[in-house]
C-alpha atoms as a PDB file:
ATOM      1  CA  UNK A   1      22.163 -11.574 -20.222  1.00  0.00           C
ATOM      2  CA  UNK A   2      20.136  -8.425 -20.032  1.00  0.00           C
ATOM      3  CA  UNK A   3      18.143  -7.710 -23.425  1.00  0.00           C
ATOM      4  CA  UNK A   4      18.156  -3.855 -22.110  1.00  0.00           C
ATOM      5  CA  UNK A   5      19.344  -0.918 -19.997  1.00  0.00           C
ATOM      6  CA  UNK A   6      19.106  -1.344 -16.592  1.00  0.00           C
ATOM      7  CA  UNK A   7      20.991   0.317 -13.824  1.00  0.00           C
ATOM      8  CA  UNK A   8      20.316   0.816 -10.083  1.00  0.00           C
ATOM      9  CA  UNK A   9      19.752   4.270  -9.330  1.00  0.00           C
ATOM     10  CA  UNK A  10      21.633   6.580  -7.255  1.00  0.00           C
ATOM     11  CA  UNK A  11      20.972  10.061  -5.554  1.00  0.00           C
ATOM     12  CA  UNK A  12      21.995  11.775  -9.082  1.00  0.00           C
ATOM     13  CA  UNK A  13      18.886  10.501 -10.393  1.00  0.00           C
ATOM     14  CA  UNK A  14      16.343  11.455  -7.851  1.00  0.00           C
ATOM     15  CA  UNK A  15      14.633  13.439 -10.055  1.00  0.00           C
ATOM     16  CA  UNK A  16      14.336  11.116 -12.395  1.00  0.00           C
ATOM     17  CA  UNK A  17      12.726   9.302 -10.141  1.00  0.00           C
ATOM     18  CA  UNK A  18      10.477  11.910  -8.732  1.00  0.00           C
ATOM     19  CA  UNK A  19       9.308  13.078 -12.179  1.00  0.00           C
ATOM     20  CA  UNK A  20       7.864   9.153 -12.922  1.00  0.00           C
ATOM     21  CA  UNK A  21       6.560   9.304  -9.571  1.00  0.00           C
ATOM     22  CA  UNK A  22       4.921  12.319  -9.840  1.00  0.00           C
ATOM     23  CA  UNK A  23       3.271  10.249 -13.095  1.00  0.00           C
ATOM     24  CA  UNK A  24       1.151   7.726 -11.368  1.00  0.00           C
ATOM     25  CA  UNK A  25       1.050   9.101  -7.528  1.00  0.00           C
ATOM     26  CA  UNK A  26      -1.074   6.250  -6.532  1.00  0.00           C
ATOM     27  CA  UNK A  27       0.868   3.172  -7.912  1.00  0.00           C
ATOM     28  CA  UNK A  28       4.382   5.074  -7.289  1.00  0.00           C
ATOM     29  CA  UNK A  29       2.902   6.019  -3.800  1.00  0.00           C
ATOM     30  CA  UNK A  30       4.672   3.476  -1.289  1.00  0.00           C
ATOM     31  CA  UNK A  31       8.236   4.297  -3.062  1.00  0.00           C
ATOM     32  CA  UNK A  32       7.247   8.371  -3.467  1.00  0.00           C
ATOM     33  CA  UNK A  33       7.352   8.180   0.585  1.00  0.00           C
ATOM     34  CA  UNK A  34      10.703   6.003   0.874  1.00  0.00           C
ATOM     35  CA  UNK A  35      12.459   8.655  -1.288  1.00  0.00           C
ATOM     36  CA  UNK A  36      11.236  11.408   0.216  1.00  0.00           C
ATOM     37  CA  UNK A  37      12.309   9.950   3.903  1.00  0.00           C
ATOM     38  CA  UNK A  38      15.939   8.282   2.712  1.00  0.00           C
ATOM     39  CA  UNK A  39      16.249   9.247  -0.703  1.00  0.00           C
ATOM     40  CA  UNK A  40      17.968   6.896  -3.531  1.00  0.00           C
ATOM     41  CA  UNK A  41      20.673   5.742  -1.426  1.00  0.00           C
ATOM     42  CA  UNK A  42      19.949   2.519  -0.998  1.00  0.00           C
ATOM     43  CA  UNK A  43      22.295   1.801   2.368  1.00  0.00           C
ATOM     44  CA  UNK A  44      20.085   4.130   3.863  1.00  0.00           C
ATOM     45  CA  UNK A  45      16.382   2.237   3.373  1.00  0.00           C
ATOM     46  CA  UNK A  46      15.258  -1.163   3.333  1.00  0.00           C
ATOM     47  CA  UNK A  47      15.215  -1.602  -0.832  1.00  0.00           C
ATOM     48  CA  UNK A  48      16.922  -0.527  -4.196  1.00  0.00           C
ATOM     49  CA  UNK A  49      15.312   1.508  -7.137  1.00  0.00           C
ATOM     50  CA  UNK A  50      16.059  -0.178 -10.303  1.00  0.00           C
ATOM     51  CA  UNK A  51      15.845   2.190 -13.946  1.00  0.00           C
ATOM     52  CA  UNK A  52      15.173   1.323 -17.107  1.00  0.00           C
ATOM     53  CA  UNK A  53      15.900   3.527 -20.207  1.00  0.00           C
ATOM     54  CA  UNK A  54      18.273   4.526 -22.751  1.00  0.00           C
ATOM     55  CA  UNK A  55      21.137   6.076 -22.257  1.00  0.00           C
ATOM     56  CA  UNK A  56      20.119   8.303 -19.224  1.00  0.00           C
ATOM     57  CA  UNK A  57      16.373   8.874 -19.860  1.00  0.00           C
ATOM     58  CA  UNK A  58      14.792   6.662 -17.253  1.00  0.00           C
ATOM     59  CA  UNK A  59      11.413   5.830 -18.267  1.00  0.00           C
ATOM     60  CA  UNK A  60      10.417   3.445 -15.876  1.00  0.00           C
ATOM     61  CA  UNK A  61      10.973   2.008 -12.369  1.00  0.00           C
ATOM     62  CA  UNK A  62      10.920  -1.358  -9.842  1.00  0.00           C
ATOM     63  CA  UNK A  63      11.248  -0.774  -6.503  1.00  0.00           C
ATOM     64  CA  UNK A  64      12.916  -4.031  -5.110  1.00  0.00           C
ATOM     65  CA  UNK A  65      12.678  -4.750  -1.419  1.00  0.00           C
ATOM     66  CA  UNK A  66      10.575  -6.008   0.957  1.00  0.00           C
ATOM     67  CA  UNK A  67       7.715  -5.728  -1.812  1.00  0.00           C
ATOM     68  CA  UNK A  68       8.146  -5.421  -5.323  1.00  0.00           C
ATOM     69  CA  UNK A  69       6.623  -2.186  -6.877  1.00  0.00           C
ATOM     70  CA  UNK A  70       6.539  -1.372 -10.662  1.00  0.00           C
ATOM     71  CA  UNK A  71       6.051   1.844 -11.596  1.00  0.00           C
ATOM     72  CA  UNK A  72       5.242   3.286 -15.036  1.00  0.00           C
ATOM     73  CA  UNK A  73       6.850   0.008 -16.787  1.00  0.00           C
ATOM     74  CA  UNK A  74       5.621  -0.340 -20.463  1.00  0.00           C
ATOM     75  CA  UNK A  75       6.084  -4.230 -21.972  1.00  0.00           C
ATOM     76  CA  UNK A  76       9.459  -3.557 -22.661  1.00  0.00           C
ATOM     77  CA  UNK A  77      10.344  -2.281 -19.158  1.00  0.00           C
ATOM     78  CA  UNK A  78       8.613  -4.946 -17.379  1.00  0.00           C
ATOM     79  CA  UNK A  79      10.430  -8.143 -19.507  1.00  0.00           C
ATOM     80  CA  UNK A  80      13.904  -6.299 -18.959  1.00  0.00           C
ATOM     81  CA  UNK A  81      13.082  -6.353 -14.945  1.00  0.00           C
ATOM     82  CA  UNK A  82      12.195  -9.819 -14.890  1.00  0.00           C
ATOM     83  CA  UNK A  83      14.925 -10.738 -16.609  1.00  0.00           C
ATOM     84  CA  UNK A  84      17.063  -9.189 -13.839  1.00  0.00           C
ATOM     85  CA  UNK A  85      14.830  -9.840 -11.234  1.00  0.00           C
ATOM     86  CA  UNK A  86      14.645 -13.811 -12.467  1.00  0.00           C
ATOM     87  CA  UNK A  87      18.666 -14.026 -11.878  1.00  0.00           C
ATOM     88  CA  UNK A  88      18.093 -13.282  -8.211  1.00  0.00           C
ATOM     89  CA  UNK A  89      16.680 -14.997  -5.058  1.00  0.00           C
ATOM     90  CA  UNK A  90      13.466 -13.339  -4.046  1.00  0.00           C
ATOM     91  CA  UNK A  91      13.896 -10.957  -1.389  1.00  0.00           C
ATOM     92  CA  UNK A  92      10.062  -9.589  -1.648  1.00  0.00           C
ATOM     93  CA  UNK A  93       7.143 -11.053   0.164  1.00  0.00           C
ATOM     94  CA  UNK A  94       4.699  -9.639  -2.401  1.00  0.00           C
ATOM     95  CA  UNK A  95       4.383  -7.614  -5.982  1.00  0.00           C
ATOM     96  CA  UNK A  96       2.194  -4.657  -6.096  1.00  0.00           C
ATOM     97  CA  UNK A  97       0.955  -1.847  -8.454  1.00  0.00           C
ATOM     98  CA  UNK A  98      -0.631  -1.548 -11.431  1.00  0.00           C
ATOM     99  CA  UNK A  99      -2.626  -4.756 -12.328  1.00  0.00           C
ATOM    100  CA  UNK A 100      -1.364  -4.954 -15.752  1.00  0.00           C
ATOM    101  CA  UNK A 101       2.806  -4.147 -15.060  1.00  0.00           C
ATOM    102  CA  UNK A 102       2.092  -7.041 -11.812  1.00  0.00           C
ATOM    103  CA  UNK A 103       0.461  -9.787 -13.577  1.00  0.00           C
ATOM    104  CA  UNK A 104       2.897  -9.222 -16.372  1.00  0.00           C
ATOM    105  CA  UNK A 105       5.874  -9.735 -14.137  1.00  0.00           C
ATOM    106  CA  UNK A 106       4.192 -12.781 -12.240  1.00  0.00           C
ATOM    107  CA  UNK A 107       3.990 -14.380 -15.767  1.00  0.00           C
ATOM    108  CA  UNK A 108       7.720 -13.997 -16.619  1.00  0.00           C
ATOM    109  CA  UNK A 109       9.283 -14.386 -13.239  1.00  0.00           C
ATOM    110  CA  UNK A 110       6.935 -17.648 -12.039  1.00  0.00           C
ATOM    111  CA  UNK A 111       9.163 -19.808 -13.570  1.00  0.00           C
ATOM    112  CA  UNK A 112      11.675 -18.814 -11.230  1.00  0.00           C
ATOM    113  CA  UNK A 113      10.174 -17.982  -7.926  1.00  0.00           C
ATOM    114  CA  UNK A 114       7.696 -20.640  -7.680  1.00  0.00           C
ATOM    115  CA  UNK A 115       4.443 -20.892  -6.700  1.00  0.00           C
ATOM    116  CA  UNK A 116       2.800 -18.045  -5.110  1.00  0.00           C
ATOM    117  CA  UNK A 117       0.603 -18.627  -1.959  1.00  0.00           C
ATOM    118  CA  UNK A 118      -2.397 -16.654  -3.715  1.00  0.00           C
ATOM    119  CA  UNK A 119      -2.705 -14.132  -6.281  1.00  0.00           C
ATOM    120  CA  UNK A 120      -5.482 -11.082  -6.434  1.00  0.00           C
ATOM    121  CA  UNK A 121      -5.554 -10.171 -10.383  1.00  0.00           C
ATOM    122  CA  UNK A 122      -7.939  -6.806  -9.548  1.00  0.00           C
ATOM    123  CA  UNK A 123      -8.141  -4.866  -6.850  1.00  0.00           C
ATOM    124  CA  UNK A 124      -9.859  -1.553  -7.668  1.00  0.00           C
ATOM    125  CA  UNK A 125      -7.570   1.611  -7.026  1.00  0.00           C
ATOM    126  CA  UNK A 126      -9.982   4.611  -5.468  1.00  0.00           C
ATOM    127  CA  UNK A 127      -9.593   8.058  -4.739  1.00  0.00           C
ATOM    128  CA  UNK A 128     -11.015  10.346  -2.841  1.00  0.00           C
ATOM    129  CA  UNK A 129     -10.640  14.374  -3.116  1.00  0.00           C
ATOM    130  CA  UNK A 130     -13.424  15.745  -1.505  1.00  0.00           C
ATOM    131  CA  UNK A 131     -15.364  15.483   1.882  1.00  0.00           C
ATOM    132  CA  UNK A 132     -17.464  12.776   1.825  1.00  0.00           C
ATOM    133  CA  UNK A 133     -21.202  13.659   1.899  1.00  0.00           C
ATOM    134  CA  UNK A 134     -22.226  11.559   4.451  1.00  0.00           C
ATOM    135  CA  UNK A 135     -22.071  12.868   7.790  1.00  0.00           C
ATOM    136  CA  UNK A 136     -18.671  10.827   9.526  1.00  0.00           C
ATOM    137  CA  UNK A 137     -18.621   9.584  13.150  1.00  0.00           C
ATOM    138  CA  UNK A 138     -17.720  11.553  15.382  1.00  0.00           C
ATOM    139  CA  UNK A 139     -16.855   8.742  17.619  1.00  0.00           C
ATOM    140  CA  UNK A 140     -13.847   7.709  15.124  1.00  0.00           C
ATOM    141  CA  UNK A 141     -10.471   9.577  16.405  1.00  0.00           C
ATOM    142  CA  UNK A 142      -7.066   9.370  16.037  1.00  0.00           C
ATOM    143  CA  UNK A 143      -5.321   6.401  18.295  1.00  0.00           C
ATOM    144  CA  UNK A 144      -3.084   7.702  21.275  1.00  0.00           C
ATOM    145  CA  UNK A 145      -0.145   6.173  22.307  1.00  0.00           C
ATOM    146  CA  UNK A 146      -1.062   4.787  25.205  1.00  0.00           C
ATOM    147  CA  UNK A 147      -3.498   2.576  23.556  1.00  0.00           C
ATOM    148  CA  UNK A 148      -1.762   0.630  20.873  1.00  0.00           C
ATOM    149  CA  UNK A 149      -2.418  -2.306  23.514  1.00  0.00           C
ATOM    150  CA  UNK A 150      -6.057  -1.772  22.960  1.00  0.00           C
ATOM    151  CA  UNK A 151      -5.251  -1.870  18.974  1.00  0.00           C
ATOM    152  CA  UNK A 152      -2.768  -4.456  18.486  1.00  0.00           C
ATOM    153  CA  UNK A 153      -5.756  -7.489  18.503  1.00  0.00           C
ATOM    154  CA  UNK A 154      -7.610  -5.740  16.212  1.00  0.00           C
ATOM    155  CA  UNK A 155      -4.679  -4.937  14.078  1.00  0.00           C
ATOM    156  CA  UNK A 156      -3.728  -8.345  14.143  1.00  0.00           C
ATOM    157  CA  UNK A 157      -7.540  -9.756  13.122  1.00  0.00           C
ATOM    158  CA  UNK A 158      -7.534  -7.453  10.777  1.00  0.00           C
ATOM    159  CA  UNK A 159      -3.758  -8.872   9.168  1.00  0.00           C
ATOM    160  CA  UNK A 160      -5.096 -12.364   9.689  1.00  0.00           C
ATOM    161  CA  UNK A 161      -8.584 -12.180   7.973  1.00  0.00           C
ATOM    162  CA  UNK A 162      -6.614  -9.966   4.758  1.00  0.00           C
ATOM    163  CA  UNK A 163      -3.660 -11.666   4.233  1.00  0.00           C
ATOM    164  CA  UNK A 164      -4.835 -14.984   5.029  1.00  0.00           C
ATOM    165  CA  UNK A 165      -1.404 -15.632   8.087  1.00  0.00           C
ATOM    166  CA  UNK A 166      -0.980 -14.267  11.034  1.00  0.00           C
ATOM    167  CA  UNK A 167       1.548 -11.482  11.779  1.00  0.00           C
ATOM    168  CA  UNK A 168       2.645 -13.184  15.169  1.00  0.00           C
ATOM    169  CA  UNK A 169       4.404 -16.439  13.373  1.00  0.00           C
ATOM    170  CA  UNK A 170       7.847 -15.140  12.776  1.00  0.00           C
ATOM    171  CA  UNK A 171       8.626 -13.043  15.567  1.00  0.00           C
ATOM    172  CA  UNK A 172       5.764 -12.833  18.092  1.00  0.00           C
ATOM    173  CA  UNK A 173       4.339 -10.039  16.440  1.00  0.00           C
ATOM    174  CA  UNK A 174       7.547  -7.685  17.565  1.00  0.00           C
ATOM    175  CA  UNK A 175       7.692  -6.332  14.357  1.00  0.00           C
ATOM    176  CA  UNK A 176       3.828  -6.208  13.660  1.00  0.00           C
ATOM    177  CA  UNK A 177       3.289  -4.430  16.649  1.00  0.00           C
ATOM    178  CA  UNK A 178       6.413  -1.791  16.640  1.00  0.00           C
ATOM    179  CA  UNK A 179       4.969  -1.085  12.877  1.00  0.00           C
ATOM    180  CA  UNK A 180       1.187  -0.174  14.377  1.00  0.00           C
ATOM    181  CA  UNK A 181       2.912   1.689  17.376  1.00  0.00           C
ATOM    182  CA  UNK A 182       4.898   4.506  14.711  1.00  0.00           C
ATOM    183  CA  UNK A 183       1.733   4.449  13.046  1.00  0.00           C
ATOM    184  CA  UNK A 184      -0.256   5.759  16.114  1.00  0.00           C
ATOM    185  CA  UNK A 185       3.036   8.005  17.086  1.00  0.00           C
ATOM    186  CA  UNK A 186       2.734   9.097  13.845  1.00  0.00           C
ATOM    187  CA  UNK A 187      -0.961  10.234  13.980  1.00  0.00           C
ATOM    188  CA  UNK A 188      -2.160   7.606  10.719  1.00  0.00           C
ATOM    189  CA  UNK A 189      -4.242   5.498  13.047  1.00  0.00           C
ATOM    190  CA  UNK A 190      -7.704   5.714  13.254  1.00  0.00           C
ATOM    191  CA  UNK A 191     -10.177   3.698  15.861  1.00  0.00           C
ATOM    192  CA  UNK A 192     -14.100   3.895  17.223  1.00  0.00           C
ATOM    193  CA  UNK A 193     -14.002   2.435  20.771  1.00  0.00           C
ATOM    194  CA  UNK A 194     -16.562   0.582  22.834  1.00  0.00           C
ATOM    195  CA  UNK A 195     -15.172   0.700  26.225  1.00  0.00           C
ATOM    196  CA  UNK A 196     -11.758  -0.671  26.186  1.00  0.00           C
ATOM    197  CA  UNK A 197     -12.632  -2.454  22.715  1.00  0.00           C
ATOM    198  CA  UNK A 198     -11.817  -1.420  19.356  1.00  0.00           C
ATOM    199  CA  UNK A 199     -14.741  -2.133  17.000  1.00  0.00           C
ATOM    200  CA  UNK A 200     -13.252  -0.380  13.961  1.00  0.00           C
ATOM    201  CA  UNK A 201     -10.242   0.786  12.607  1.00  0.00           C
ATOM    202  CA  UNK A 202      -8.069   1.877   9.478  1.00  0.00           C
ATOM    203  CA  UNK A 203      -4.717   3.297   9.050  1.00  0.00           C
ATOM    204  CA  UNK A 204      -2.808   5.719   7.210  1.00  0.00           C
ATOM    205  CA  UNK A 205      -0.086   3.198   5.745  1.00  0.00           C
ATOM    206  CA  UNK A 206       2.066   5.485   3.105  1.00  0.00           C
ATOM    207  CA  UNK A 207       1.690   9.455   3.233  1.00  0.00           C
ATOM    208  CA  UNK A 208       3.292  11.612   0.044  1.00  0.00           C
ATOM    209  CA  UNK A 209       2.957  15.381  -1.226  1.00  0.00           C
ATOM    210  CA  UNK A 210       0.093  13.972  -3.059  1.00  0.00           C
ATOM    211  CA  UNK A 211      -1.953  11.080  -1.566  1.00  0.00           C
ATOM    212  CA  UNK A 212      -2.444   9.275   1.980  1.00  0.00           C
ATOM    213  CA  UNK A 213      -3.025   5.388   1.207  1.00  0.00           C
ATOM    214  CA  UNK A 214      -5.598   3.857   3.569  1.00  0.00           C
ATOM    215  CA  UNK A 215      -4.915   0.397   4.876  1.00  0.00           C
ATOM    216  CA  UNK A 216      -5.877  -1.730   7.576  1.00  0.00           C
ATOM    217  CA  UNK A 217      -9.993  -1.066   7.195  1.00  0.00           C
ATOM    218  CA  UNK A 218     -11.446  -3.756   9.918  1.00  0.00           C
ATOM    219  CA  UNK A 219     -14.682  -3.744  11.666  1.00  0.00           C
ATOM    220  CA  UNK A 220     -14.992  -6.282  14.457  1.00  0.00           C
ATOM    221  CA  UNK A 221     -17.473  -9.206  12.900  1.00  0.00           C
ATOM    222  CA  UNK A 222     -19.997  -8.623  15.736  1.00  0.00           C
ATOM    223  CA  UNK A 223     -20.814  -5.368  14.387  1.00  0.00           C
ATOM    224  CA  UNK A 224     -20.535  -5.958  10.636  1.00  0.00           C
ATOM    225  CA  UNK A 225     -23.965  -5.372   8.785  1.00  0.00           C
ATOM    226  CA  UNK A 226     -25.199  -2.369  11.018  1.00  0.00           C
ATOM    227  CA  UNK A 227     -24.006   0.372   9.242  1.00  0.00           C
ATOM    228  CA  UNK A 228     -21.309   1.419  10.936  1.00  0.00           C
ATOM    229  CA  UNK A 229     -18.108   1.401   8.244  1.00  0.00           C
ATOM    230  CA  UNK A 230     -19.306   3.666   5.779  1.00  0.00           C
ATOM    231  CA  UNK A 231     -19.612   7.038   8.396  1.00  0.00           C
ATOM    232  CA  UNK A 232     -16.845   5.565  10.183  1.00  0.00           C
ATOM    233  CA  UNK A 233     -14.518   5.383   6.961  1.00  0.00           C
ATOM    234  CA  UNK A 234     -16.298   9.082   6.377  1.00  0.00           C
ATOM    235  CA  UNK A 235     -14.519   9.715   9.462  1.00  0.00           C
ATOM    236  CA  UNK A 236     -11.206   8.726   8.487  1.00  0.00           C
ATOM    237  CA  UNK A 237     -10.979  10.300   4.954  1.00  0.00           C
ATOM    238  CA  UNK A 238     -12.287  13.810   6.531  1.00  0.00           C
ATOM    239  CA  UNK A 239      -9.404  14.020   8.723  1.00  0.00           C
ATOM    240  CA  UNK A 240      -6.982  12.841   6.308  1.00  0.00           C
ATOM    241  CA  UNK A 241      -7.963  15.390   3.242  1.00  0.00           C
ATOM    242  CA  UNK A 242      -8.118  18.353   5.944  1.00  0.00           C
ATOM    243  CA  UNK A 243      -4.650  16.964   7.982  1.00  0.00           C
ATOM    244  CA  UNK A 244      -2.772  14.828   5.694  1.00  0.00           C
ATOM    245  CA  UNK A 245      -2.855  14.972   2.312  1.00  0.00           C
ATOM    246  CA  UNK A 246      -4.797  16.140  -0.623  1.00  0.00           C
ATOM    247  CA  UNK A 247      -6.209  13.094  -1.595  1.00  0.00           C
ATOM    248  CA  UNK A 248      -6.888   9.395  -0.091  1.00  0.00           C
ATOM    249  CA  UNK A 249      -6.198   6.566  -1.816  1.00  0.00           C
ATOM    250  CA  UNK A 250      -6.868   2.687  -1.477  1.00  0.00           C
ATOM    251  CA  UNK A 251      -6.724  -0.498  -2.831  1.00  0.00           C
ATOM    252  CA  UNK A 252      -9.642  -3.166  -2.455  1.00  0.00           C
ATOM    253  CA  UNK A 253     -10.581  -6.948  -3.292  1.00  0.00           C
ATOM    254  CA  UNK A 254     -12.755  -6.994  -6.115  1.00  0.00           C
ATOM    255  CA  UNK A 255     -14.911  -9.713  -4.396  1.00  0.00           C
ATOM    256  CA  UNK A 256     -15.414  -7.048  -1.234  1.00  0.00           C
ATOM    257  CA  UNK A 257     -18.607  -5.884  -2.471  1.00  0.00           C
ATOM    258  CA  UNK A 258     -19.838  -4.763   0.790  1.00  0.00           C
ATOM    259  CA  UNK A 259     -16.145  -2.588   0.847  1.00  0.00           C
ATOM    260  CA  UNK A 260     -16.674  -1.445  -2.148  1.00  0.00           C
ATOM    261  CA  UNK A 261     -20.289   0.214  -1.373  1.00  0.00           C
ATOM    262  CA  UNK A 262     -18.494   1.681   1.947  1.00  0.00           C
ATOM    263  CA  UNK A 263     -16.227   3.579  -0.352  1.00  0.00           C
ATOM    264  CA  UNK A 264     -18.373   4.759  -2.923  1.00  0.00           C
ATOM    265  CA  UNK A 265     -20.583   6.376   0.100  1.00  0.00           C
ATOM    266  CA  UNK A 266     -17.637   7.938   1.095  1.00  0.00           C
ATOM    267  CA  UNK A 267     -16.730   9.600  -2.395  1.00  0.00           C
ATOM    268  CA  UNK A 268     -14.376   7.172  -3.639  1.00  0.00           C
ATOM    269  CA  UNK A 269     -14.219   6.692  -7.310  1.00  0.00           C
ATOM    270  CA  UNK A 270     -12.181   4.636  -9.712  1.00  0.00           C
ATOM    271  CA  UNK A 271      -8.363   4.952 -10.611  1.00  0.00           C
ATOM    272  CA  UNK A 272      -7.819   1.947 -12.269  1.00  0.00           C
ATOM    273  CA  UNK A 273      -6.879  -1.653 -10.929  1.00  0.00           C
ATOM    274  CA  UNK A 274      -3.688  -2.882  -8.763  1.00  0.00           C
ATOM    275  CA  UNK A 275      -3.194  -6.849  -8.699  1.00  0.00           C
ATOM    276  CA  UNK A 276      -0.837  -7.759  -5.367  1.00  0.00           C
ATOM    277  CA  UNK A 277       1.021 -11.595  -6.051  1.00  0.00           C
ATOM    278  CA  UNK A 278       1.285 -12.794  -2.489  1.00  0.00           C
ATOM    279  CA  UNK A 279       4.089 -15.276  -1.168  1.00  0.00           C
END
């Protein structure tokens, strides 16, 4: 039995939605661009926004679908979701958001879902607002479409190395690739070339009214330690501030120091901490 109010929410509600959204753009930032491109109805995306709240304040929010995304859940918000969540198979391949709501929810719903295959407790949320001060390559540009062929093997090293499995095991890469292909229709993908070779690249992997989140940062390991990422990633949020959105956003392994000192170069600064629970 549920210890508190919970419903799914419906169109009525989206702004309700919007308005805790609008709260925490960066954690709220991978749902803020579902609603905006289906809305609440959940027959028309790929996931259901749960509410929490009294009555009909809703005061926090789960996004429940192929990830699991808390957003602006206090203690009480978060137990009532895994309560719910517990009494259901899990549909999600990984939680994300705020490190505190995530590892709070691992805790509770463990018991039910099993073993995860690895769990990142803090990941440093940055932000970006400003140009960086470093001067960006100008041999980083936007991917066309007619080389996603060219990307693809450096999308899929890049997959491989983060998540720690490759995106060809369940369907060839079909999927994988038809994701990186609307993201280079879309103009979010980013690449320096070396002939036919891709030797770095980063994506534009959620865009909302108020951040772009980055995703997908990869420099080929022959040219790692030569100081090529941190104009390169200079590159990337330039375009994106002036284009896209007005900030950039990321998320990044604590343990990635040499990351880490790419994005400070490039103006990035803290936001707080996400924690992602991988399965």
């Amino acid at each position: 039995m549920l210890t508190v109010p919970i419903r799914q929410l419906g169109e009525s509600e989206r702004a309700a939605v919007e308005r805790i959204l609008d709260r925490d753009p960066y954690a709220g930032a991978q749902i803020a661009e579902r609603v905006a491109a289906h809305g609440l109805n959940w027959w028309r995306s790929d996931g259901r926004i749960f509410g929490y709240g009294s009555g009909r304040r809703v005061e926090s929010i789960v996004w429940s679908g192929a990830h699991l995304v808390p957003v602006c859940t206090t203690p009480a918000a978060t137990a009532a979701f895994a309560d719910m969540l517990g009494a259901e198979v899990r549909i999600c391949s990984s939680i994300i958001g705020r490190s505190e709501a995530v590892l709070d929810l691992w805790d509770r719903l463990g018991g039910y879902w099993g073993r995860a295959r690895d769990v990142r407790p803090n990941q440093p949320l940055l932000v970006a607002d400003r140009d960086p001060v470093i001067e960006p390559d100008p041999e980083v540009r936007l991917v066309k479409p007619s080389e996603v062929d060219q990307l693809f093997p450096a999308a899929v090293a890049m997959y491989t190395e983060e998540v720690g499995v490759s995106p060809l095991l369940d369907d060839g890469g079909r999927g994988y690739r038809r994701r990186i292909a609307e993201l280079v229709k879309g103009k979010r993908a980013y690449a320096r070339f070396l002939g036919d070779r891709v030797i770095f690249k980063a994506e534009l992997a959620i865009v909302t009214r108020r951040t772009t989140q980055v995703q997908g940062v990869w420099v080929d390991p022959e040219f790692r330690g030569r100081g090529l990422a941190a104009p390169a990633m200079a590159a990337v949020v330039r375009d994106a501030l002036h284009r896209v959105s007005p900030t950039v956003s990321l998320y990044v392994n604590d343990y990635n120091l040499p990351a880490r000192r790419v994005y400070a170069r490039c103006g990035f600064v803290s936001a707080g901490s996400f924690a992602t629970i991988l399965f």
